[in-house]
C-alpha atoms as a PDB file:
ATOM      1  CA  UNK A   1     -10.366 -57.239  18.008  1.00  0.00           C
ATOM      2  CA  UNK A   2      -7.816 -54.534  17.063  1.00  0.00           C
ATOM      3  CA  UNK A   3      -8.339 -51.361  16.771  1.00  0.00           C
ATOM      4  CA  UNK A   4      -9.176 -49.278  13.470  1.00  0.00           C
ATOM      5  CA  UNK A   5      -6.572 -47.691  11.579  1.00  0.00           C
ATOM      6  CA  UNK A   6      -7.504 -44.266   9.949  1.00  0.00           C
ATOM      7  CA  UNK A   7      -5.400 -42.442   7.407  1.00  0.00           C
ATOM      8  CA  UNK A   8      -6.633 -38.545   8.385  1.00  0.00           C
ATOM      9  CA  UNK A   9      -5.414 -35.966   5.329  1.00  0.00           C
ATOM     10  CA  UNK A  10      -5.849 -32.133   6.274  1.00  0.00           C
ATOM     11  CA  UNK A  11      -3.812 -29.433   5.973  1.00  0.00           C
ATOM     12  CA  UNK A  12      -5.497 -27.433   8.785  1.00  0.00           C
ATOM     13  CA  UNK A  13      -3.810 -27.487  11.834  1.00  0.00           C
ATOM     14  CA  UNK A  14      -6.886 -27.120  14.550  1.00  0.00           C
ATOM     15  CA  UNK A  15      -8.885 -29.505  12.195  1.00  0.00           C
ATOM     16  CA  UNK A  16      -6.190 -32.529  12.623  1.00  0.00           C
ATOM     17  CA  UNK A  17      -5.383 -32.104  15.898  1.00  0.00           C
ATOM     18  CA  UNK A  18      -9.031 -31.933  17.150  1.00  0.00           C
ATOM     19  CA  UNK A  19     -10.313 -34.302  14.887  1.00  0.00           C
ATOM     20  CA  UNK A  20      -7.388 -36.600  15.855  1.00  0.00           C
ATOM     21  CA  UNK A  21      -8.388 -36.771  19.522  1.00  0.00           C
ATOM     22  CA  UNK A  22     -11.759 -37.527  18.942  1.00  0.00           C
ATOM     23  CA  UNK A  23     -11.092 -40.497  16.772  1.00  0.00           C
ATOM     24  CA  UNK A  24      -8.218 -41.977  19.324  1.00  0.00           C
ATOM     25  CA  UNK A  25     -10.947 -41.382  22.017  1.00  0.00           C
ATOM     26  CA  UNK A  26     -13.800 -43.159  19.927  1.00  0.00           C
ATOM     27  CA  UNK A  27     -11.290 -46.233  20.012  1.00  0.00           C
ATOM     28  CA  UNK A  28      -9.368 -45.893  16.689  1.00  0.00           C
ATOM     29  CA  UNK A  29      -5.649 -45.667  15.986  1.00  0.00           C
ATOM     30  CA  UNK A  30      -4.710 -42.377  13.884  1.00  0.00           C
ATOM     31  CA  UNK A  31      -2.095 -41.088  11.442  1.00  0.00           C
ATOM     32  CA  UNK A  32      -1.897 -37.988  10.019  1.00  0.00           C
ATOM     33  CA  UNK A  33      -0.693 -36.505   6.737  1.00  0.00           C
ATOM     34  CA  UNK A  34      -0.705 -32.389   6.160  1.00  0.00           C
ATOM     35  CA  UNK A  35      -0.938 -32.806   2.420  1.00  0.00           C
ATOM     36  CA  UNK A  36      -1.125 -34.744  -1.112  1.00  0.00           C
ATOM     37  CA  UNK A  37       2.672 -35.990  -0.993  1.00  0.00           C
ATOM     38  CA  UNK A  38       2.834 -36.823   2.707  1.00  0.00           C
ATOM     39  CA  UNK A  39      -0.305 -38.596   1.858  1.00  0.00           C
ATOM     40  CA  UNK A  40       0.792 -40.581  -0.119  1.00  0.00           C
ATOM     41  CA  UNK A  41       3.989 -41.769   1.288  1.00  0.00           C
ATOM     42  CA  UNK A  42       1.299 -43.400   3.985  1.00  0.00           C
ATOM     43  CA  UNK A  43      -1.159 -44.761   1.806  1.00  0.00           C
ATOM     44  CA  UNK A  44       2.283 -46.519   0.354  1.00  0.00           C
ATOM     45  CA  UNK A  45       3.658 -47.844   3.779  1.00  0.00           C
ATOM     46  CA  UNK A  46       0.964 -49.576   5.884  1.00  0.00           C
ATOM     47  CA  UNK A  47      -2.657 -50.444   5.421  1.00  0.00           C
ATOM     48  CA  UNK A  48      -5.460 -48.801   6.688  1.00  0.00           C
ATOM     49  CA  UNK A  49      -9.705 -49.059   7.421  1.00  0.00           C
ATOM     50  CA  UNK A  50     -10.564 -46.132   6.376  1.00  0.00           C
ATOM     51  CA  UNK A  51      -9.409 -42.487   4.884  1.00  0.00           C
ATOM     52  CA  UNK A  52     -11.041 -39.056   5.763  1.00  0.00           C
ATOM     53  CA  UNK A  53      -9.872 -36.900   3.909  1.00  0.00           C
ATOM     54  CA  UNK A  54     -10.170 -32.953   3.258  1.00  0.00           C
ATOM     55  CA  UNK A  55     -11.309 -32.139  -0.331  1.00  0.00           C
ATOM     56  CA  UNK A  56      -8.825 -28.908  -0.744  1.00  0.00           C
ATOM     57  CA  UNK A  57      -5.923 -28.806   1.060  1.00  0.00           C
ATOM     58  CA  UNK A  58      -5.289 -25.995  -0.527  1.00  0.00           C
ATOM     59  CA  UNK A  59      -5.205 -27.291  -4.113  1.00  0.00           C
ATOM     60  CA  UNK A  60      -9.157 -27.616  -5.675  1.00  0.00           C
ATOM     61  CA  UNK A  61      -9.559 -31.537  -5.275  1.00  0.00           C
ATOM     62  CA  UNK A  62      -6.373 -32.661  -3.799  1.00  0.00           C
ATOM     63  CA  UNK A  63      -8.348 -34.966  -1.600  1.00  0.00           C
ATOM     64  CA  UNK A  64      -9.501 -36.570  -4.458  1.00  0.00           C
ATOM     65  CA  UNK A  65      -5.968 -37.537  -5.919  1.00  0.00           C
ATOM     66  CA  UNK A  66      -5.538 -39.094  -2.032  1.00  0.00           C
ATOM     67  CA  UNK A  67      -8.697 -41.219  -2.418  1.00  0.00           C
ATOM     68  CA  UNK A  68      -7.926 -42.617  -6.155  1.00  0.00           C
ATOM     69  CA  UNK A  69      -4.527 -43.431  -4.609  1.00  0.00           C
ATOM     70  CA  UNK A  70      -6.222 -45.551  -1.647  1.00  0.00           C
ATOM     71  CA  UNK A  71      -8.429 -47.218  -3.546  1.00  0.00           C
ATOM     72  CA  UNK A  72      -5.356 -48.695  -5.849  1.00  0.00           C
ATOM     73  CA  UNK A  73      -3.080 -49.330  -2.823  1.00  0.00           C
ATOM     74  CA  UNK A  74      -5.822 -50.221  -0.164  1.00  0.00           C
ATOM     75  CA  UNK A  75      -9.041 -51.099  -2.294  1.00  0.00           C
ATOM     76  CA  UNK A  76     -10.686 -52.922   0.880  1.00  0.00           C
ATOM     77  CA  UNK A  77     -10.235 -49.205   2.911  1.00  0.00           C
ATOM     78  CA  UNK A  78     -13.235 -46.946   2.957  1.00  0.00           C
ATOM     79  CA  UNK A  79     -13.086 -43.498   1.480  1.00  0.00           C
ATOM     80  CA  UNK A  80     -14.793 -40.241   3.214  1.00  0.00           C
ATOM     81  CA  UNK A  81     -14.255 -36.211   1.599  1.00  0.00           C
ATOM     82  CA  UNK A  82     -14.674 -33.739   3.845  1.00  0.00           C
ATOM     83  CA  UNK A  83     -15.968 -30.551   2.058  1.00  0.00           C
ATOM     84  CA  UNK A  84     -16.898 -27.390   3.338  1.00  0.00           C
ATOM     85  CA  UNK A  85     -18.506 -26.456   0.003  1.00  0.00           C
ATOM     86  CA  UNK A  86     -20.183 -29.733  -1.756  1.00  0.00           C
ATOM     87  CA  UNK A  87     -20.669 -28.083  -4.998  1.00  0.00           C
ATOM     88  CA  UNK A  88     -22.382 -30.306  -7.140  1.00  0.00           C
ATOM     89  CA  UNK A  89     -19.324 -30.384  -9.411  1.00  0.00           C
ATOM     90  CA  UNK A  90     -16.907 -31.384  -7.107  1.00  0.00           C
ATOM     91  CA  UNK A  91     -19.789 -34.420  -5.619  1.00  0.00           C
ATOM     92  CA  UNK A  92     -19.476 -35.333  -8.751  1.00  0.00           C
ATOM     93  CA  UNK A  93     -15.793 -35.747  -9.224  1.00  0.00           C
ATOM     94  CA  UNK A  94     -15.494 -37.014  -6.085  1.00  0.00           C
ATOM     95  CA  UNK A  95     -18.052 -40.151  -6.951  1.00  0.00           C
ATOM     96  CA  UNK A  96     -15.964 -40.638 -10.013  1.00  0.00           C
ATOM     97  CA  UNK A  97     -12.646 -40.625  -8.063  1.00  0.00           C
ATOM     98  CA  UNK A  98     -14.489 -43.787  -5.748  1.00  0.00           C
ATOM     99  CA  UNK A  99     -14.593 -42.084  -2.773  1.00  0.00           C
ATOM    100  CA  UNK A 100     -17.880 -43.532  -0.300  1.00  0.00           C
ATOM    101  CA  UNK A 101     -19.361 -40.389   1.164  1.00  0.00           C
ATOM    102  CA  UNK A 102     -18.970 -37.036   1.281  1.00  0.00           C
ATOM    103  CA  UNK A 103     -19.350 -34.961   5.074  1.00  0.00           C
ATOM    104  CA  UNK A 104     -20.081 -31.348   4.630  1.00  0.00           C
ATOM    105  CA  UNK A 105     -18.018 -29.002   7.093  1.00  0.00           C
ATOM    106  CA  UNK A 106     -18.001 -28.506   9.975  1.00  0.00           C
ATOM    107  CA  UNK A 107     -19.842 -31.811  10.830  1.00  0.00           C
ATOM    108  CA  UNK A 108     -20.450 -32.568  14.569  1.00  0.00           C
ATOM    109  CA  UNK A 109     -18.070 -34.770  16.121  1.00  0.00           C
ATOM    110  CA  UNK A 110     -20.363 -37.117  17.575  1.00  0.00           C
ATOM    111  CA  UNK A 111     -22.262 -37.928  13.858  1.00  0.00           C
ATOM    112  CA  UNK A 112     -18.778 -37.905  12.554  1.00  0.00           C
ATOM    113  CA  UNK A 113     -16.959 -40.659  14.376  1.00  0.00           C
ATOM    114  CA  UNK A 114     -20.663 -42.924  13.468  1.00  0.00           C
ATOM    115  CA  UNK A 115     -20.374 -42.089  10.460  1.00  0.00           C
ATOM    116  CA  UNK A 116     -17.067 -43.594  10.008  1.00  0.00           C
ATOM    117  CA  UNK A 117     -18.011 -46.320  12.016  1.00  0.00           C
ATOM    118  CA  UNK A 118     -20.714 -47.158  10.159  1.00  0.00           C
ATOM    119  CA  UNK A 119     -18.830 -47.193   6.904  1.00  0.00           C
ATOM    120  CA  UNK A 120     -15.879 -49.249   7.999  1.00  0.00           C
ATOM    121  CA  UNK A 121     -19.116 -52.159   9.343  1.00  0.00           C
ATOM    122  CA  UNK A 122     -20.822 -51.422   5.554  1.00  0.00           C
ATOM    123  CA  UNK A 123     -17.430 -51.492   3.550  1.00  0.00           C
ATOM    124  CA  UNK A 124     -16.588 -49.796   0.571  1.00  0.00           C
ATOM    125  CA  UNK A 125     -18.599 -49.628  -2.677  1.00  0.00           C
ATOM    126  CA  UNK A 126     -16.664 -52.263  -5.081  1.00  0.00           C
ATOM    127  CA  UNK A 127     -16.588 -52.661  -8.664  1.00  0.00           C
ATOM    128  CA  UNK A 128     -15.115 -49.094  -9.438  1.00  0.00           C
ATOM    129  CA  UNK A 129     -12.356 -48.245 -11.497  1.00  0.00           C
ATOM    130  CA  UNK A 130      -8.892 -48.417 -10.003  1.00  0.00           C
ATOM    131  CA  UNK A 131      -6.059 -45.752 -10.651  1.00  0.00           C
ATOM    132  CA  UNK A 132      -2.714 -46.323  -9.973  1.00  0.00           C
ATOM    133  CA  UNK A 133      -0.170 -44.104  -8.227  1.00  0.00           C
ATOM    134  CA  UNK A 134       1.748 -43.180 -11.276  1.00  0.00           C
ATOM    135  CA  UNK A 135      -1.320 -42.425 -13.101  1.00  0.00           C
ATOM    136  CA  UNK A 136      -2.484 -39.999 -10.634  1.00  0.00           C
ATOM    137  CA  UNK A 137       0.788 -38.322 -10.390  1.00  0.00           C
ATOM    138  CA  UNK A 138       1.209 -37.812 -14.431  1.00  0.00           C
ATOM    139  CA  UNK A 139      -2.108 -36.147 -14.363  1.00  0.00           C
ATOM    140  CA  UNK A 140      -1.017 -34.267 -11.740  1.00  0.00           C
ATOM    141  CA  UNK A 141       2.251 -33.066 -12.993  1.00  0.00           C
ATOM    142  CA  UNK A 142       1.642 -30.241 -15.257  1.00  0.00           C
ATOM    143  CA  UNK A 143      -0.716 -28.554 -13.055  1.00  0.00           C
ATOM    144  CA  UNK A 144       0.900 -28.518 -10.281  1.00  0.00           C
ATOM    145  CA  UNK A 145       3.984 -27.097 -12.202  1.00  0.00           C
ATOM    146  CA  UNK A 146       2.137 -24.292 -13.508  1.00  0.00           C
ATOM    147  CA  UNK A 147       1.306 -23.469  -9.860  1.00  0.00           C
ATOM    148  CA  UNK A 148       4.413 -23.611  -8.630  1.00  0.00           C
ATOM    149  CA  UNK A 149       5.373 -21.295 -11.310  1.00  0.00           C
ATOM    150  CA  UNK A 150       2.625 -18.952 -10.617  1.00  0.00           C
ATOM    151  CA  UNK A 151       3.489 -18.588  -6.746  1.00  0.00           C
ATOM    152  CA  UNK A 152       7.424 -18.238  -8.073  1.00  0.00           C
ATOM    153  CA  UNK A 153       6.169 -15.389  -9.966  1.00  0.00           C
ATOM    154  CA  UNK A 154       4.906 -13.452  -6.854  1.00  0.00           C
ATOM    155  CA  UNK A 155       8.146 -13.729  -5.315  1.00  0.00           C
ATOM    156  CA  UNK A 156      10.165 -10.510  -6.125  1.00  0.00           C
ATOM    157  CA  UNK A 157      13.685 -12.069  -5.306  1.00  0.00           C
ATOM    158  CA  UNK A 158      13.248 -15.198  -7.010  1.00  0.00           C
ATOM    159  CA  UNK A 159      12.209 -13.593  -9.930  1.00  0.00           C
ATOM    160  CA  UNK A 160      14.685 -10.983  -9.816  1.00  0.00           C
ATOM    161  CA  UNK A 161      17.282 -13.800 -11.184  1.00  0.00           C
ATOM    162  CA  UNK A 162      16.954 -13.549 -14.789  1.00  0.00           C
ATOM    163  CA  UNK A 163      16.017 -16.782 -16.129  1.00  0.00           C
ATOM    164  CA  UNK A 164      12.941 -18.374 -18.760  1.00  0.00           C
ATOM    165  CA  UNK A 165       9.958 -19.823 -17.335  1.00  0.00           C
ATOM    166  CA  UNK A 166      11.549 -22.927 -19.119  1.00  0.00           C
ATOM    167  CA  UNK A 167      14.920 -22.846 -17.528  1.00  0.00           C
ATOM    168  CA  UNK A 168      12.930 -22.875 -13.772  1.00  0.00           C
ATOM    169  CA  UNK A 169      10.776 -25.393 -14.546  1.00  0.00           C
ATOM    170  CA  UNK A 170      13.010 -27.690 -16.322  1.00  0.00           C
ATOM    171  CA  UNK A 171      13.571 -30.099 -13.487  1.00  0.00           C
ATOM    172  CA  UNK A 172      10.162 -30.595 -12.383  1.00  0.00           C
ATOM    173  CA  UNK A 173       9.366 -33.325 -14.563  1.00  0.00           C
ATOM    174  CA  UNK A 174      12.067 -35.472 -13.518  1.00  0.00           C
ATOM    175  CA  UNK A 175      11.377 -34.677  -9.677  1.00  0.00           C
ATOM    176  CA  UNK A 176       7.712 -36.333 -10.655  1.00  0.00           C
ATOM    177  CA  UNK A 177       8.735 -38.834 -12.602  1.00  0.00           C
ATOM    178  CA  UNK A 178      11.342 -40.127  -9.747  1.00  0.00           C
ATOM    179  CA  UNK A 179       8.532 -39.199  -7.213  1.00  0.00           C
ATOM    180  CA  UNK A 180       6.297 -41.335  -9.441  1.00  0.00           C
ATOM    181  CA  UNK A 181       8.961 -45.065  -9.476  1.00  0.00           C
ATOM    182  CA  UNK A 182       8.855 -44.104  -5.350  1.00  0.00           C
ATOM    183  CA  UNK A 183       5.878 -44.092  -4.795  1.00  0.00           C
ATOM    184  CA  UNK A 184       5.068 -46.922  -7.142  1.00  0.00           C
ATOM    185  CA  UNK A 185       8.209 -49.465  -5.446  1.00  0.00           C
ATOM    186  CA  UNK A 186       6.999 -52.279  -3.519  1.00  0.00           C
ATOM    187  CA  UNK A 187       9.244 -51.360  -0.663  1.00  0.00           C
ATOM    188  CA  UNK A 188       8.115 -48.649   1.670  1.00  0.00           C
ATOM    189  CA  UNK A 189       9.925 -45.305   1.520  1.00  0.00           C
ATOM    190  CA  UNK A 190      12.850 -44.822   3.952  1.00  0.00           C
ATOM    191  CA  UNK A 191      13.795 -48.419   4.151  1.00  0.00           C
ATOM    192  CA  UNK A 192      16.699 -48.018   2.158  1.00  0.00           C
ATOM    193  CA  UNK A 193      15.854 -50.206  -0.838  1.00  0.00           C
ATOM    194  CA  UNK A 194      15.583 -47.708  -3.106  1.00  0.00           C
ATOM    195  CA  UNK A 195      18.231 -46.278  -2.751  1.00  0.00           C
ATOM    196  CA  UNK A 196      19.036 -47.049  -6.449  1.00  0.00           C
ATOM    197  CA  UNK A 197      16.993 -45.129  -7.669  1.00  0.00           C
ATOM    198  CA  UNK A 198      18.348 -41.073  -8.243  1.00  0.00           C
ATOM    199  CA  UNK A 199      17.666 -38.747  -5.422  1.00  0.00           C
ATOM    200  CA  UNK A 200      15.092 -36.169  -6.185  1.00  0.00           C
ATOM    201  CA  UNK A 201      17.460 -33.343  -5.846  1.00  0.00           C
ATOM    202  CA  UNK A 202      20.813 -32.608  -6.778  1.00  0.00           C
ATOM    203  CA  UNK A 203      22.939 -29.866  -5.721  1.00  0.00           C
END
């Protein structure tokens, strides 16, 4: 029998690389992804059992855009949040979004890796609503651009260049929506098929 495959989404350093070990050492094969974006390039190129996730990495939720994209790409994959602070709010979204369980942090090792286990065996919950890449990422879009913009604003040399909020932000769009077609080819990124497409930047 081959080994498990395990997406594992976390933008804390000590977090990944411990949590890493202990999965490889409990018999499962891991890859890693630091945020939303690298996430998804994954989720987009090869299959996986399962997805553990953080909730905020450091956006409110951002695990939650992660899941919703598994469960279009990989619906047969099971779906785990980790959360250090399982407000009912965010349980809530997070049922909404599909994902199978929520693990409050820090969660011992040992219970961890069974838990995981034990929802690969089980399977994940079926007959929920499935939203595609694009979706996720138009959603996304203006909120993320607003805080971009807000972080540009705290930087004293960028905003010492004299230009509108609209002039900085005027590209954005277009980086998502190019982002967006991607994400959403049938070829995975890097292999040079889409290369037809425009490249996100130009200088």
């Amino acid at each position: 029998m081959s080994a498990n495959r395990v997406l594992l989404v976390d933008d804390d350093d000590v977090i990944r690389t411990t949590l890493t070990g202990v999965l490889e050492q409990s018999g499962f094969v891991v890859t890693c992804a630091t945020n939303v974006v690298e996430a998804l390039k994954r989720i987009t190129a090869e299959p996986y059992d399962a997805l553990l996730s953080d909730l905020h990495m450091p956006g409110a939720g951002d695990g939650l855009t992660v899941v919703s994209a598994m469960r279009h790409a990989n619906p047969s994959a099971v779906t785990l949040l980790l959360s250090a602070f399982p407000h009912m709010e965010a349980a809530t979204q997070a049922i909404l979004s599909q994902a199978d369980e929520i693990l409050v942090k820090p969660m011992d090792v040992t219970s961890l890796v069974h838990v995981v286990k034990q929802r690969i065996a089980i399977g994940p919950v079926r007959n929920r609503e499935i939203v595609s890449v694009g979706e996720i990422l138009d959603r996304s879009a203006e909120p993320a651009i607003a805080e971009w913009y807000e972080r540009v604003e705290k930087n004293g040399l960028l905003m010492s260049v004299s230009m509108t909020c609209e002039l900085r932000c005027a590209h954005l769009p277009q980086v998502f929506q190019e982002l967006m077609l991607r994400l959403s080819s049938s070829e995975p990124i890097g292999s040079g098929a889409c290369y037809h497409l425009q490249p996100l930047y130009t200088v």
